[in-house]
Structure formats: structure tokens, C-alpha cells
PDB file of N, CA and C in Angstrom:
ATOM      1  N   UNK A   1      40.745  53.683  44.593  1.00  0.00           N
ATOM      2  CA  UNK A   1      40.398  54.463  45.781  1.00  0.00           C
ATOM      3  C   UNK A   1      39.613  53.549  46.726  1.00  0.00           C
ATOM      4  N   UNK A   2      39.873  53.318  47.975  1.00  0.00           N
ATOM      5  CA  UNK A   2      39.457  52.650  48.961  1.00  0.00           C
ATOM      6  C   UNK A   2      38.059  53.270  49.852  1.00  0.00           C
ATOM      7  N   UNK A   3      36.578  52.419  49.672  1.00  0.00           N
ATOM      8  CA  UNK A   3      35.671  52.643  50.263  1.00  0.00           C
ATOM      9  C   UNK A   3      35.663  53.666  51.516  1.00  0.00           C
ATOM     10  N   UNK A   4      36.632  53.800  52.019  1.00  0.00           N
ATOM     11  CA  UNK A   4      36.349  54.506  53.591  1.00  0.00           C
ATOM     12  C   UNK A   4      37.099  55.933  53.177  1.00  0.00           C
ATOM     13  N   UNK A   5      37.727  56.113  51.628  1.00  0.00           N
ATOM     14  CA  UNK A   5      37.990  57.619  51.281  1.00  0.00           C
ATOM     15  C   UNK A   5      37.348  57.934  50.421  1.00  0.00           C
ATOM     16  N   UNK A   6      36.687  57.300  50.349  1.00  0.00           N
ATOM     17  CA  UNK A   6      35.429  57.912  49.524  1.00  0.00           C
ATOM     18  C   UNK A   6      34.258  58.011  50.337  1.00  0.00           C
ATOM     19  N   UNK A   7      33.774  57.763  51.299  1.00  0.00           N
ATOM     20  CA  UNK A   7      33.271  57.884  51.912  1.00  0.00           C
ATOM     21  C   UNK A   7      33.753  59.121  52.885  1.00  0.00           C
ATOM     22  N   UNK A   8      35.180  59.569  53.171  1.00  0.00           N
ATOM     23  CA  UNK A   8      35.026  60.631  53.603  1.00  0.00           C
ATOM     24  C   UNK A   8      35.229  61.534  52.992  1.00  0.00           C
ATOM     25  N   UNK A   9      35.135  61.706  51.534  1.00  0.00           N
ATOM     26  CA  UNK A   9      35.131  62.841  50.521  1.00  0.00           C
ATOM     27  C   UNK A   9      33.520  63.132  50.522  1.00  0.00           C
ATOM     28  N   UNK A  10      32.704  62.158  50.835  1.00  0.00           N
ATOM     29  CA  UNK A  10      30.903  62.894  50.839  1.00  0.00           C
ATOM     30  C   UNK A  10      30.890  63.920  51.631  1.00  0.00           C
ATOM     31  N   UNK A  11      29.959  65.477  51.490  1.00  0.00           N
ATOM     32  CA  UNK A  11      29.556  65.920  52.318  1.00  0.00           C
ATOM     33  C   UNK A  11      29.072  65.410  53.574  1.00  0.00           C
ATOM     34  N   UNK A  12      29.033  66.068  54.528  1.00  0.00           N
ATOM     35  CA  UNK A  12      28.423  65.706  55.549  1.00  0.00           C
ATOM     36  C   UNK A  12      27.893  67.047  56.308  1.00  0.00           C
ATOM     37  N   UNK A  13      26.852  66.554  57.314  1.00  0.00           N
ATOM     38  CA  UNK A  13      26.548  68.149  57.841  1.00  0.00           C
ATOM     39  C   UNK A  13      27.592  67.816  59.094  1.00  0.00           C
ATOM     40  N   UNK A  14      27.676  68.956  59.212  1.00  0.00           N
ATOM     41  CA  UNK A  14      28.100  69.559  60.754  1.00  0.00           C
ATOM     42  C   UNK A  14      27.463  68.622  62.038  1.00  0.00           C
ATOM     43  N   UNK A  15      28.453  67.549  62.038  1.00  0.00           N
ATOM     44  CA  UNK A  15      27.919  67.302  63.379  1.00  0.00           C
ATOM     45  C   UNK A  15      28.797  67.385  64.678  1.00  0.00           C
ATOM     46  N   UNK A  16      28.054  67.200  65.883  1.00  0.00           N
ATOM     47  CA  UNK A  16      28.478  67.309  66.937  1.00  0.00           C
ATOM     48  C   UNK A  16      28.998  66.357  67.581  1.00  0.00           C
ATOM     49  N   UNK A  17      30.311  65.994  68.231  1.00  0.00           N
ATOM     50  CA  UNK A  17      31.040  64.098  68.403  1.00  0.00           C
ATOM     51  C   UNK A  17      29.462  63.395  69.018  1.00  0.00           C
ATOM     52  N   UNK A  18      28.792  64.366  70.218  1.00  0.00           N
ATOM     53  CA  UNK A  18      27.911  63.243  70.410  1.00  0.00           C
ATOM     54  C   UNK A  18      26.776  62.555  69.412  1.00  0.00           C
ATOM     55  N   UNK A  19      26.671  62.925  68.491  1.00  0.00           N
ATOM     56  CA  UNK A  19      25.624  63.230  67.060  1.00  0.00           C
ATOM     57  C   UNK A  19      26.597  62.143  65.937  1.00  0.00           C
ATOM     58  N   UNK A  20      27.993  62.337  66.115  1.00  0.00           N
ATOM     59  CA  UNK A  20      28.857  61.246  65.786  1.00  0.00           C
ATOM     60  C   UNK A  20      28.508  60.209  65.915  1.00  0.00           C
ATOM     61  N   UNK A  21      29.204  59.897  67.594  1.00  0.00           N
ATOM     62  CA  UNK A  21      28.896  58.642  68.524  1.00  0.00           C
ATOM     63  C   UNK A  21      27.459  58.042  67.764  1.00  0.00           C
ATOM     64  N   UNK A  22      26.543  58.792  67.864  1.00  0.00           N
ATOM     65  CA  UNK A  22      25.167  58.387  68.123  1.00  0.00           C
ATOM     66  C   UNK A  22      24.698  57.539  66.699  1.00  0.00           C
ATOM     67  N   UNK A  23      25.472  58.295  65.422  1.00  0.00           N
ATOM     68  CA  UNK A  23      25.288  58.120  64.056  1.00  0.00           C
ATOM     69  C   UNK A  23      25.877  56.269  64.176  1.00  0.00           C
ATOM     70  N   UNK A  24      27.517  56.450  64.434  1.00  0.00           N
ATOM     71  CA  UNK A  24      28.070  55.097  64.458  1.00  0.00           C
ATOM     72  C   UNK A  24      27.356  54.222  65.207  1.00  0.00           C
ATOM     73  N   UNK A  25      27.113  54.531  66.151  1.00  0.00           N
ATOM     74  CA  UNK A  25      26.446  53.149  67.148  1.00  0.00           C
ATOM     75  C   UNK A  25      24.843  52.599  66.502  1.00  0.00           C
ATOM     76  N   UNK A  26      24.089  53.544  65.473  1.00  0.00           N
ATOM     77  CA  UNK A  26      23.462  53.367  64.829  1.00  0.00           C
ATOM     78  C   UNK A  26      23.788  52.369  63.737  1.00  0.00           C
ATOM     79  N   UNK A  27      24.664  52.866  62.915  1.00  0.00           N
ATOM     80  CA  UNK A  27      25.376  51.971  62.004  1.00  0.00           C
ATOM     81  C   UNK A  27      25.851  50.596  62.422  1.00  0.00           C
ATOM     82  N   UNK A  28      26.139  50.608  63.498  1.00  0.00           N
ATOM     83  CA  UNK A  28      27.256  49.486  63.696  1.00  0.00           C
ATOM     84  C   UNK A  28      25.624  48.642  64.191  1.00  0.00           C
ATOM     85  N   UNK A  29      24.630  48.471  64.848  1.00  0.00           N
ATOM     86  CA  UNK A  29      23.443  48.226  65.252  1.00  0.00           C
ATOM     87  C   UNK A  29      22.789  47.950  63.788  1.00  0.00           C
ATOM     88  N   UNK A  30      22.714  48.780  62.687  1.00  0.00           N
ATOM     89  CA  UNK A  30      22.304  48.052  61.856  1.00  0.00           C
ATOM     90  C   UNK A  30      22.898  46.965  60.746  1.00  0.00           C
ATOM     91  N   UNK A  31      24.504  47.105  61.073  1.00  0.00           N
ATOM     92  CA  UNK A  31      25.048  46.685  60.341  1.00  0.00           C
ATOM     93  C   UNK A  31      25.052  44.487  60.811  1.00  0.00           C
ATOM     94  N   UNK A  32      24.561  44.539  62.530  1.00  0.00           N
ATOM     95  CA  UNK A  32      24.882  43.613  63.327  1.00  0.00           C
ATOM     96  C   UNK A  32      23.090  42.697  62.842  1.00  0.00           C
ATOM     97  N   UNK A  33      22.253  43.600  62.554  1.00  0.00           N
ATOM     98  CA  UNK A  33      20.882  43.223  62.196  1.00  0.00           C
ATOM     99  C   UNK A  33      20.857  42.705  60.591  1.00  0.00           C
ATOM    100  N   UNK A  34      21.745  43.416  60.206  1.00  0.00           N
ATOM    101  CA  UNK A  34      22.143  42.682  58.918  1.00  0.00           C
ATOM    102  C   UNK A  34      22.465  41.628  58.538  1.00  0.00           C
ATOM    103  N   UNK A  35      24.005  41.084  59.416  1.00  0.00           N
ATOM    104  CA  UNK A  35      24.802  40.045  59.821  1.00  0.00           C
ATOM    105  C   UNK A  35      23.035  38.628  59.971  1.00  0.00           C
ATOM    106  N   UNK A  36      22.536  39.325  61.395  1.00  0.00           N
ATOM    107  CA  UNK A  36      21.927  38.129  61.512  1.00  0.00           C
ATOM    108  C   UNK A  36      20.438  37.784  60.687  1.00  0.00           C
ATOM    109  N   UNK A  37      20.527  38.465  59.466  1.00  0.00           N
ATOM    110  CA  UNK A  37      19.373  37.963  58.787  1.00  0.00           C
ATOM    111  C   UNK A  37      20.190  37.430  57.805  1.00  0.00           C
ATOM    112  N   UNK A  38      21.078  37.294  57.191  1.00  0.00           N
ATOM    113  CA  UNK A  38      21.553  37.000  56.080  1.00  0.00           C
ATOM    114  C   UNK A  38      22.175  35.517  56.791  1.00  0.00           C
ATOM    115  N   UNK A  39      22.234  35.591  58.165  1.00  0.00           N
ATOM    116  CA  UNK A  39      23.001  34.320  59.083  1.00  0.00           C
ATOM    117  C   UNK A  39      21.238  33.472  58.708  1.00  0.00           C
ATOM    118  N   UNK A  40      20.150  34.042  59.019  1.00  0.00           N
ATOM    119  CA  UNK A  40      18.811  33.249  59.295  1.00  0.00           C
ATOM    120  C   UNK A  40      18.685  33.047  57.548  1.00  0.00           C
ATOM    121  N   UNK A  41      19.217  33.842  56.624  1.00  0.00           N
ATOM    122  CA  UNK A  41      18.666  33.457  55.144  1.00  0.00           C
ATOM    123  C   UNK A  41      19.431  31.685  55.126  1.00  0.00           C
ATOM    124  N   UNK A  42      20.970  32.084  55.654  1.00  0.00           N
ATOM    125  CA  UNK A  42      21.768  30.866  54.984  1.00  0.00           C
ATOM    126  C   UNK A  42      21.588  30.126  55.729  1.00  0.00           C
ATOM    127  N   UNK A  43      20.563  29.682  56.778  1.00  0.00           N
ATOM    128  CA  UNK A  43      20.709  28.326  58.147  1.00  0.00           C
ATOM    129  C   UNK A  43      19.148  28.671  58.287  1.00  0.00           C
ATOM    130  N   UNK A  44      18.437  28.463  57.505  1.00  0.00           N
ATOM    131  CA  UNK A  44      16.720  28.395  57.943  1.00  0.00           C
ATOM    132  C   UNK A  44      16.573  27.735  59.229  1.00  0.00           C
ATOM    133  N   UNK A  45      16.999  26.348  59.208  1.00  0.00           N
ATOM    134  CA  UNK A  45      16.986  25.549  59.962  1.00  0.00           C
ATOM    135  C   UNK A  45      17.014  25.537  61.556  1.00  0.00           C
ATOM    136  N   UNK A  46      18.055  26.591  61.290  1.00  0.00           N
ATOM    137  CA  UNK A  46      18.897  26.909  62.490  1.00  0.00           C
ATOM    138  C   UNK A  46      17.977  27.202  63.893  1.00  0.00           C
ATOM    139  N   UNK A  47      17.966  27.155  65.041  1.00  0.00           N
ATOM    140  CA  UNK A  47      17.334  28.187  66.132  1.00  0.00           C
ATOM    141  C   UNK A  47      18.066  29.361  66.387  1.00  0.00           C
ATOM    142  N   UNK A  48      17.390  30.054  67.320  1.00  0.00           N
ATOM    143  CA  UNK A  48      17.687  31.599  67.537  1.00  0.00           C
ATOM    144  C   UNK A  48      19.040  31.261  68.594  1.00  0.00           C
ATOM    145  N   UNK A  49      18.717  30.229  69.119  1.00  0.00           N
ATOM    146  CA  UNK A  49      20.111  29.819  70.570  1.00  0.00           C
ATOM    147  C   UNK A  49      21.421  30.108  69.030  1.00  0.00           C
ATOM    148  N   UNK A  50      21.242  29.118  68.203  1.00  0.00           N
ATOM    149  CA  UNK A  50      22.130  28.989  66.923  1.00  0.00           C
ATOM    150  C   UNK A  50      22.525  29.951  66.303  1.00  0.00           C
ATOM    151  N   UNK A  51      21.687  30.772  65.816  1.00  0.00           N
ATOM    152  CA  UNK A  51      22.091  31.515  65.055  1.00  0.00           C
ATOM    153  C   UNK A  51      22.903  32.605  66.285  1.00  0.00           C
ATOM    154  N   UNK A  52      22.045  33.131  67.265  1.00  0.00           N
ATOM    155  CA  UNK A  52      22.907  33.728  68.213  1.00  0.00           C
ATOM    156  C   UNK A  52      24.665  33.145  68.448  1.00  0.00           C
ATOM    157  N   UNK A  53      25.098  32.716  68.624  1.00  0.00           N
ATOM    158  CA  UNK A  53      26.476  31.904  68.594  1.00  0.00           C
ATOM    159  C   UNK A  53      26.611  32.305  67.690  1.00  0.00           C
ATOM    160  N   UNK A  54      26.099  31.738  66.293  1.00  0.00           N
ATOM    161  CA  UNK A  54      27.179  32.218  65.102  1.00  0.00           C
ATOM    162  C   UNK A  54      27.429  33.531  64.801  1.00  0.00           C
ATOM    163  N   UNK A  55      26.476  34.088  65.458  1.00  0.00           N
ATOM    164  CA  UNK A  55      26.727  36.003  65.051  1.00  0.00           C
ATOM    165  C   UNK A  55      27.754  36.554  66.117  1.00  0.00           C
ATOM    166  N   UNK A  56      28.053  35.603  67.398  1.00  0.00           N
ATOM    167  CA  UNK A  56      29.196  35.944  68.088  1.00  0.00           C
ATOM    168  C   UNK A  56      30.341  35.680  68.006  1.00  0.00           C
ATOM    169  N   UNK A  57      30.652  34.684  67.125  1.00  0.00           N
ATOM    170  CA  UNK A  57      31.846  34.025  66.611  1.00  0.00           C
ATOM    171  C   UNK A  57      32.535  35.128  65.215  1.00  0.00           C
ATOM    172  N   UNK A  58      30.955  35.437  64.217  1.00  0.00           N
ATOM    173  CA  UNK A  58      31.109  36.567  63.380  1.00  0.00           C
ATOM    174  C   UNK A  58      31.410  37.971  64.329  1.00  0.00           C
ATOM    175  N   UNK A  59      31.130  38.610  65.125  1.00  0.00           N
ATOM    176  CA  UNK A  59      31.480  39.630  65.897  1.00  0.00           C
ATOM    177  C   UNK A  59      32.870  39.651  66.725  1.00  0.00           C
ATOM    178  N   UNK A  60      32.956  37.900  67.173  1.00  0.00           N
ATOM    179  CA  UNK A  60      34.040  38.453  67.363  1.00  0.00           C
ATOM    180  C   UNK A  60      35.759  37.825  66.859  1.00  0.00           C
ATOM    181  N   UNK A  61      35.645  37.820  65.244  1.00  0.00           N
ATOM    182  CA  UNK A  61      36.160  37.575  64.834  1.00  0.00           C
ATOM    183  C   UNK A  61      37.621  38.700  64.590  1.00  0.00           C
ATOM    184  N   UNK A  62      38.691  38.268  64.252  1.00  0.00           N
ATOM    185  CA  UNK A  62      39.807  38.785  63.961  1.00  0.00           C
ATOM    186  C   UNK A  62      40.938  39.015  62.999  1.00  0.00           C
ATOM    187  N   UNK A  63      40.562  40.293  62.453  1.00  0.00           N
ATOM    188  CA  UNK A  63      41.013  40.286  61.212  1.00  0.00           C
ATOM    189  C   UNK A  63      41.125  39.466  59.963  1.00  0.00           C
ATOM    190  N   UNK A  64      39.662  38.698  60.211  1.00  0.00           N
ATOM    191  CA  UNK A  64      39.275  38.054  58.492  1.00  0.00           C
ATOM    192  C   UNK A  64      38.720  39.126  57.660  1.00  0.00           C
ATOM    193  N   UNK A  65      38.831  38.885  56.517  1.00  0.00           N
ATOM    194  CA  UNK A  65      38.220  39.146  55.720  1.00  0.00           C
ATOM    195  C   UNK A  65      37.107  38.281  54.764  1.00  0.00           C
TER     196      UNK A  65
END
């Protein structure tokens, strides 16, 4: 069974699309804060100019896995 149907077999409450919207853009915001600490764990070194770039190259990547 594939993560994203199981995920929509959880309850959920009743929400409203804008309460939707609002949930995802949350997610996707923490999911991007994620990206760039685990980018600052693996490149200490790195600067913020740096690591910025690489989290845009990761964002806007295409169909890797």
C-alpha cells in the first residue's frame, strides 16, 4: 500500500478547501525548512548564499527520486 493511501484512509476533520489550502501550504513550508537543515547538517561549511542555491536546484528538481 502506497504512503499517500494510507494517508488518505486517516480520519480527518471536516475541513473547509480554504483550511485545506492553508494546511498544505503549511506542510509544504515545513517540509522546505526541513530540506534546508538537513542541506546545513550535510555542508556545515557551506554559506547561506550556498546552501540557498542548493535548496533551489532541490525545489526545482524533476521527477527524481
Amino acid at each position: 500500500m502506497s504512503l499517500i493511501s494510507e494517508l488518505d484512509g486517516l480520519p480527518m476533520p471536516s475541513l473547509t478547501p480554504r483550511d485545506r489550502l492553508l494546511f498544505a501550504l503549511e506542510m509544504y513550508d515545513e517540509g522546505v525548512e526541513l530540506q534546508l537543515n538537513n542541506l546545513r547538517r550535510r555542508h556545515p561549511g557551506l554559506d547561506n548564499a550556498e546552501l540557498g542555491r542548493m535548496l533551489d536546484r532541490w525545489l526545482c528538481r524533476e521527477g527524481e527520486d
